[in-house]
N, C-alpha and C. Protein backbone atom coordinates (compact mmCIF):
# COMPACT_ATOMS: atom_id res chain seq x y z
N UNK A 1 0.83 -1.19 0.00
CA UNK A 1 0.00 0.00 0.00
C UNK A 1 0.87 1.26 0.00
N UNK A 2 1.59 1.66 0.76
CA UNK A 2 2.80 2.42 0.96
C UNK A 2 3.59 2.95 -0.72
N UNK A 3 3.97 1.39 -1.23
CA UNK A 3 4.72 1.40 -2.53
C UNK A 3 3.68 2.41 -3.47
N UNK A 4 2.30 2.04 -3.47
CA UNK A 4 1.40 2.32 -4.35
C UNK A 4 1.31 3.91 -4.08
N UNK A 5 1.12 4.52 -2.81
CA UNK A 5 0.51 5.60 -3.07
C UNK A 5 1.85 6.52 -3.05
N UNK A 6 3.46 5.74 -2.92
CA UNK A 6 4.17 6.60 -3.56
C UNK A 6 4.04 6.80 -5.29
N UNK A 7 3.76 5.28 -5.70
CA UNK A 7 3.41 5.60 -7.22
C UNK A 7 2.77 6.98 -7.50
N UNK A 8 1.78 6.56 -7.16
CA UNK A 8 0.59 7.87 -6.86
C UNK A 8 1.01 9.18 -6.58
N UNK A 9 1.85 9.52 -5.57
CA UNK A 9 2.15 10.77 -5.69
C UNK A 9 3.16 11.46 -6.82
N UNK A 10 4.46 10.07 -7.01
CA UNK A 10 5.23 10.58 -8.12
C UNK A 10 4.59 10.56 -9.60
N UNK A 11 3.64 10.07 -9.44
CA UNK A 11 2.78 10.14 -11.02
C UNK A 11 2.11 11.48 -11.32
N UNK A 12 1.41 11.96 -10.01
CA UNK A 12 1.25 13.39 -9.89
C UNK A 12 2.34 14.39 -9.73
N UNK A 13 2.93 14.09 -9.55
CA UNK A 13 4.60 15.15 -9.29
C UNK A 13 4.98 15.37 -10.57
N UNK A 14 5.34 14.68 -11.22
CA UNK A 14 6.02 14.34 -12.48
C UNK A 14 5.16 15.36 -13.80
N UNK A 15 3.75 13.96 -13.45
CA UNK A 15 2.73 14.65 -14.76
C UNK A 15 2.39 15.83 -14.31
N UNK A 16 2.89 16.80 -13.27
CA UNK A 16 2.02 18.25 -13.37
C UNK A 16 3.85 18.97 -13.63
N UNK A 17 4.69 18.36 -13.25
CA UNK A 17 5.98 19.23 -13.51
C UNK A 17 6.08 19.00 -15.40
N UNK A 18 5.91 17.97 -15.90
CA UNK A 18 6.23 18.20 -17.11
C UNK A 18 4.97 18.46 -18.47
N UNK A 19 3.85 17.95 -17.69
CA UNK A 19 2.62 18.11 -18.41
C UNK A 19 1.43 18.97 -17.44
N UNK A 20 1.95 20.60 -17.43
CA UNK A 20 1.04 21.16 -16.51
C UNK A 20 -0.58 21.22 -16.97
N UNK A 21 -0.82 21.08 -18.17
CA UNK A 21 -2.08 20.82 -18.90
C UNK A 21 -2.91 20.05 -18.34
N UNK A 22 -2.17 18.97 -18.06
CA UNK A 22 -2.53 17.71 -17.47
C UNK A 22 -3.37 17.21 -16.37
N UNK A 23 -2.21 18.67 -15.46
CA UNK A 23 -2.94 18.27 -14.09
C UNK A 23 -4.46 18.78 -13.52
N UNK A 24 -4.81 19.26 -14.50
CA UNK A 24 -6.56 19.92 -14.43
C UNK A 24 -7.37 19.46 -15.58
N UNK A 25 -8.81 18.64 -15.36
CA UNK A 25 -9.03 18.90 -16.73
C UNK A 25 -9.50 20.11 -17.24
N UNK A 26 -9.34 20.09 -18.39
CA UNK A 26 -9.34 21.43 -19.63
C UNK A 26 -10.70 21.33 -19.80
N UNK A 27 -11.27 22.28 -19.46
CA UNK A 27 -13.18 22.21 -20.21
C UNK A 27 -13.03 24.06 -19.77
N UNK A 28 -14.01 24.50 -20.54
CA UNK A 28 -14.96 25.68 -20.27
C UNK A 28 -15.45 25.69 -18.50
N UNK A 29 -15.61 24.74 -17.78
CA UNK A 29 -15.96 24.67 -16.07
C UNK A 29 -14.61 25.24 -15.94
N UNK A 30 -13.69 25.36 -16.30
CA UNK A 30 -11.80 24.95 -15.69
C UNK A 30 -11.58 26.37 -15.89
N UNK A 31 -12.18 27.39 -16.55
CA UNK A 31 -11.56 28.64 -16.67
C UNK A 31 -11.36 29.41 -15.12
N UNK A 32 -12.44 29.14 -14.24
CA UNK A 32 -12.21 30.34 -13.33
C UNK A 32 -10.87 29.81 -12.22
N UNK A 33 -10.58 28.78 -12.66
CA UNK A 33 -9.57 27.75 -11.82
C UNK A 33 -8.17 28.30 -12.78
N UNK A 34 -7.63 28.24 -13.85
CA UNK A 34 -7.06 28.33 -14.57
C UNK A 34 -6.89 30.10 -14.39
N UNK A 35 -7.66 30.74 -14.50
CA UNK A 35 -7.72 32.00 -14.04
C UNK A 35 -7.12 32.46 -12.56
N UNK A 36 -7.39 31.89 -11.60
CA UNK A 36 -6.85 32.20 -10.30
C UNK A 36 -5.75 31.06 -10.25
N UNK A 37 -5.37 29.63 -10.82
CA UNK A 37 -4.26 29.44 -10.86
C UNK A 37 -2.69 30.51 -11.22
N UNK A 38 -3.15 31.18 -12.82
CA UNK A 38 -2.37 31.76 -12.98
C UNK A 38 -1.79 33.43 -12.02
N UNK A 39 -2.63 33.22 -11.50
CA UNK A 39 -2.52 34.39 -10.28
C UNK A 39 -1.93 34.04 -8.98
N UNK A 40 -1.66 32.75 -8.93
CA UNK A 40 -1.33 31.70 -8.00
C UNK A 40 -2.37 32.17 -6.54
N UNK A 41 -3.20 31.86 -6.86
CA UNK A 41 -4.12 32.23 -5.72
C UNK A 41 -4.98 30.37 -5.25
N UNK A 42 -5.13 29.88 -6.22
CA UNK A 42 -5.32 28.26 -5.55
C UNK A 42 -4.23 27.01 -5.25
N UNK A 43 -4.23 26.20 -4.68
CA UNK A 43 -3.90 25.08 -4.65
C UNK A 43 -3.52 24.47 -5.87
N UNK A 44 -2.39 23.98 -6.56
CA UNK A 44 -2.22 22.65 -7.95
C UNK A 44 -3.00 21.64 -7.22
N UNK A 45 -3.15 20.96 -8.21
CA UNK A 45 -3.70 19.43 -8.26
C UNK A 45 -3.10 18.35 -7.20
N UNK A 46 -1.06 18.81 -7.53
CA UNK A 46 -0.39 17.67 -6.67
C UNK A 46 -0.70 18.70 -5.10
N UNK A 47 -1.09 19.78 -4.73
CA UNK A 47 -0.94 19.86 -3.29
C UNK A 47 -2.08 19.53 -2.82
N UNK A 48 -3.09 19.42 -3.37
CA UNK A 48 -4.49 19.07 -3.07
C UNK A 48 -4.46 17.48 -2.50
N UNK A 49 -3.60 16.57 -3.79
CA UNK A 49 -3.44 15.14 -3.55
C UNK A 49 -2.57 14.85 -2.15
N UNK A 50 -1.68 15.43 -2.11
CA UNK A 50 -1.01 15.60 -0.95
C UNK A 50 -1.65 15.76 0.85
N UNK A 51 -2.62 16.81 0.70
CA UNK A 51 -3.08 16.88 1.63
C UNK A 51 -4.01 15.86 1.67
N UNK A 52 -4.92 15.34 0.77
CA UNK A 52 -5.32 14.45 0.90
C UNK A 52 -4.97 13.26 1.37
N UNK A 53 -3.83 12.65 1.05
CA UNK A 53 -3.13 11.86 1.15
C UNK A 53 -2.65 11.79 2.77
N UNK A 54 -2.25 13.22 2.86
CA UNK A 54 -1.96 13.47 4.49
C UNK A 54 -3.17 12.88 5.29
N UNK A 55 -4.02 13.13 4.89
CA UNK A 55 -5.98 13.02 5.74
C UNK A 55 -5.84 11.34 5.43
N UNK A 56 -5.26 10.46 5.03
CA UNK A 56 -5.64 9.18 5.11
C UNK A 56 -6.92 8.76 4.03
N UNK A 57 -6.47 9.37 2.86
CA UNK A 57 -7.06 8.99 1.16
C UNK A 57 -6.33 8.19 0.69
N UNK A 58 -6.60 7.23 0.20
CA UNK A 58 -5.77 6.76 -0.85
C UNK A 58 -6.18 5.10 -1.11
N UNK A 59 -6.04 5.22 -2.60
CA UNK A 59 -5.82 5.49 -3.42
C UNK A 59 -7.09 6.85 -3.75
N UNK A 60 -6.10 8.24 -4.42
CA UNK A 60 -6.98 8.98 -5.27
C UNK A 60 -7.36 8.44 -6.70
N UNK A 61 -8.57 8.54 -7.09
CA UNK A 61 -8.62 7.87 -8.64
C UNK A 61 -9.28 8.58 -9.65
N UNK A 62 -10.24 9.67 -9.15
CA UNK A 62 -10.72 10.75 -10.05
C UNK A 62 -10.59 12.04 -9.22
N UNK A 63 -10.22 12.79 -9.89
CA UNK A 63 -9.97 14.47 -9.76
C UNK A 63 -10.58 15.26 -10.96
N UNK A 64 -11.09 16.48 -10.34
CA UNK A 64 -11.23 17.40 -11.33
C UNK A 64 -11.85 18.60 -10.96
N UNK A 65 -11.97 19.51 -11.79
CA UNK A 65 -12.23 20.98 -10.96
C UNK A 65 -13.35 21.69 -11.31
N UNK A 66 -14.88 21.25 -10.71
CA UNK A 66 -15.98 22.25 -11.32
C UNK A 66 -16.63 22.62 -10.24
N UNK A 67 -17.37 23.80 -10.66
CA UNK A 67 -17.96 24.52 -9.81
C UNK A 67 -17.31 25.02 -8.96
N UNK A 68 -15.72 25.37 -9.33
CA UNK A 68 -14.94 26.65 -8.28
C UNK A 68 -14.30 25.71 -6.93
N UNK A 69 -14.39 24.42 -7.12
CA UNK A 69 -14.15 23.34 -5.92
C UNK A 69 -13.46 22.32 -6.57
N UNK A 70 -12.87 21.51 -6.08
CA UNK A 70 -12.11 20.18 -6.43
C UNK A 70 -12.79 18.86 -6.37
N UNK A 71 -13.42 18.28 -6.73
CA UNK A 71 -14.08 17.26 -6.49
C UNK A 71 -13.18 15.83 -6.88
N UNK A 72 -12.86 15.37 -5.79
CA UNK A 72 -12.15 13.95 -5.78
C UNK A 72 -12.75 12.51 -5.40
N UNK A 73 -12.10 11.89 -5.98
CA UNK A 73 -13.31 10.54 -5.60
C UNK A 73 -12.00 9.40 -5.14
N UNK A 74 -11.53 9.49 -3.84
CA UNK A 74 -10.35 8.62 -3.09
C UNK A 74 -11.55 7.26 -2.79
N UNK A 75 -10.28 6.85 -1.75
CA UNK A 75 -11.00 5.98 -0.67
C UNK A 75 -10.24 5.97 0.56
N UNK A 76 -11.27 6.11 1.76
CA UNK A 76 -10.72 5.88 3.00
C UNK A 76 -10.77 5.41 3.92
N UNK A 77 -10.39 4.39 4.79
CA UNK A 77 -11.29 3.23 5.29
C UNK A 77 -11.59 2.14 5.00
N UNK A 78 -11.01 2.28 3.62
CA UNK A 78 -11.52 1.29 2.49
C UNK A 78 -12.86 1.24 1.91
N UNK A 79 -12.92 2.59 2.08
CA UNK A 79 -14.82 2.96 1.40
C UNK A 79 -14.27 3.93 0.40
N UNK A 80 -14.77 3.67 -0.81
CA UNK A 80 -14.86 4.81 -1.91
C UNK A 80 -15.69 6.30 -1.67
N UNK A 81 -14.96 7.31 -1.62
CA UNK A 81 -16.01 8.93 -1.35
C UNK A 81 -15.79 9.67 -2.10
N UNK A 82 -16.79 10.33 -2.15
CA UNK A 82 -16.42 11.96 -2.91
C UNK A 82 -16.46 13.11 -2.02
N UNK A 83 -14.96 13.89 -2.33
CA UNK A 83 -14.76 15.00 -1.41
C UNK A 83 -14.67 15.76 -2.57
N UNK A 84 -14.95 17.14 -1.73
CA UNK A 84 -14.50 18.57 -2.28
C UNK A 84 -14.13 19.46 -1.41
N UNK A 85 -13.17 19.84 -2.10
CA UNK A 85 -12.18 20.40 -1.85
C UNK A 85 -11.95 22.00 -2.05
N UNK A 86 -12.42 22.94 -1.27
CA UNK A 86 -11.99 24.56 -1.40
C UNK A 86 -10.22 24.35 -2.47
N UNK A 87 -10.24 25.01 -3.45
CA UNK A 87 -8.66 25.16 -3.99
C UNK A 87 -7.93 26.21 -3.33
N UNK A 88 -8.44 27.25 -2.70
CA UNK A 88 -7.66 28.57 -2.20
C UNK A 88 -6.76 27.50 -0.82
N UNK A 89 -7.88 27.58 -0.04
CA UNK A 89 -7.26 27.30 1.19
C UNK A 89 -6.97 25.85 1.55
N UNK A 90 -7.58 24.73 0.78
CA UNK A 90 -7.61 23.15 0.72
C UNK A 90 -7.97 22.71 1.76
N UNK A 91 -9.11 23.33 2.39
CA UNK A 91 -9.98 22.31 2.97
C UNK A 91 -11.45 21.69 2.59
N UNK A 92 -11.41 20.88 3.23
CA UNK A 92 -12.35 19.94 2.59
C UNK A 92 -13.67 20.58 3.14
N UNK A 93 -14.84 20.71 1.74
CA UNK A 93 -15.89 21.49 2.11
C UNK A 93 -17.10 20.04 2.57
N UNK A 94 -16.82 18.96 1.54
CA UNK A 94 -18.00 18.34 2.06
C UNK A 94 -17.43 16.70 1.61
N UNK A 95 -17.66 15.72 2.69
CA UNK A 95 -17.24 14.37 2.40
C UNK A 95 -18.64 14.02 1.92
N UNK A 96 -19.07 12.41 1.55
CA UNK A 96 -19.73 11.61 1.26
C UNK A 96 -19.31 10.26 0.69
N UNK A 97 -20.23 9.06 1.37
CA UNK A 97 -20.00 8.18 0.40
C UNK A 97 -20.01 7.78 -1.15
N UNK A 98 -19.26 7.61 -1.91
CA UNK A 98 -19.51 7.32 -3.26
C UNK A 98 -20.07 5.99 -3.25
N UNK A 99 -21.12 5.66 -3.90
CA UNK A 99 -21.72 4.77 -3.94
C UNK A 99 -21.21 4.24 -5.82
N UNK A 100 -21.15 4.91 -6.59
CA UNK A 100 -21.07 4.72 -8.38
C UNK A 100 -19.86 3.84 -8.34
């Protein structure tokens, strides 16, 4: 488990240092994120995973950024959830079970 979610973090390390495109998806939702990214006013992708990771997530397996929030779908406990995630300050606005 350990081995894996170093995978996990260096996969995110890597793909946002050499493919910054990458680490958000790209849609029309992604502008106001992409907008205050470049202002450096939110959180990247890998510090989000990170803190997550810190909180006892893992494996993360979907990320992405709509509605001005981070919405991730880890597991913890060994239960699959969906969190979101404030990008400014990276705390978590609302847990739930993922059931999908």
């Amino acid at each position: 488990m350990f081995k894996q979610t170093i995978r996990i973090t260096l996969f995110f390390i890597l793909a946002t240092l050499f493919f910054p495109n990458l680490a958000v998806k790209a849609s029309s939702d992604d502008d106001d994120y992409h907008t205050y990214r470049r202002r450096g006013n939110t959180k990247a992708a890998v510090e989000i995973v990170h803190l997550l990771e810190s909180r006892g997530y893992s494996p993360i397996v979907e990320m992405e950024y709509e509605d001005g929030l981070w919405e991730i779908k880890a597991y913890r406990d060994g239960i699959r959830r969906e969190v979101k995630v404030d990008p400014i300050f990276g705390r978590i606005i609302s847990e739930k079970r993922d059931d999908n």
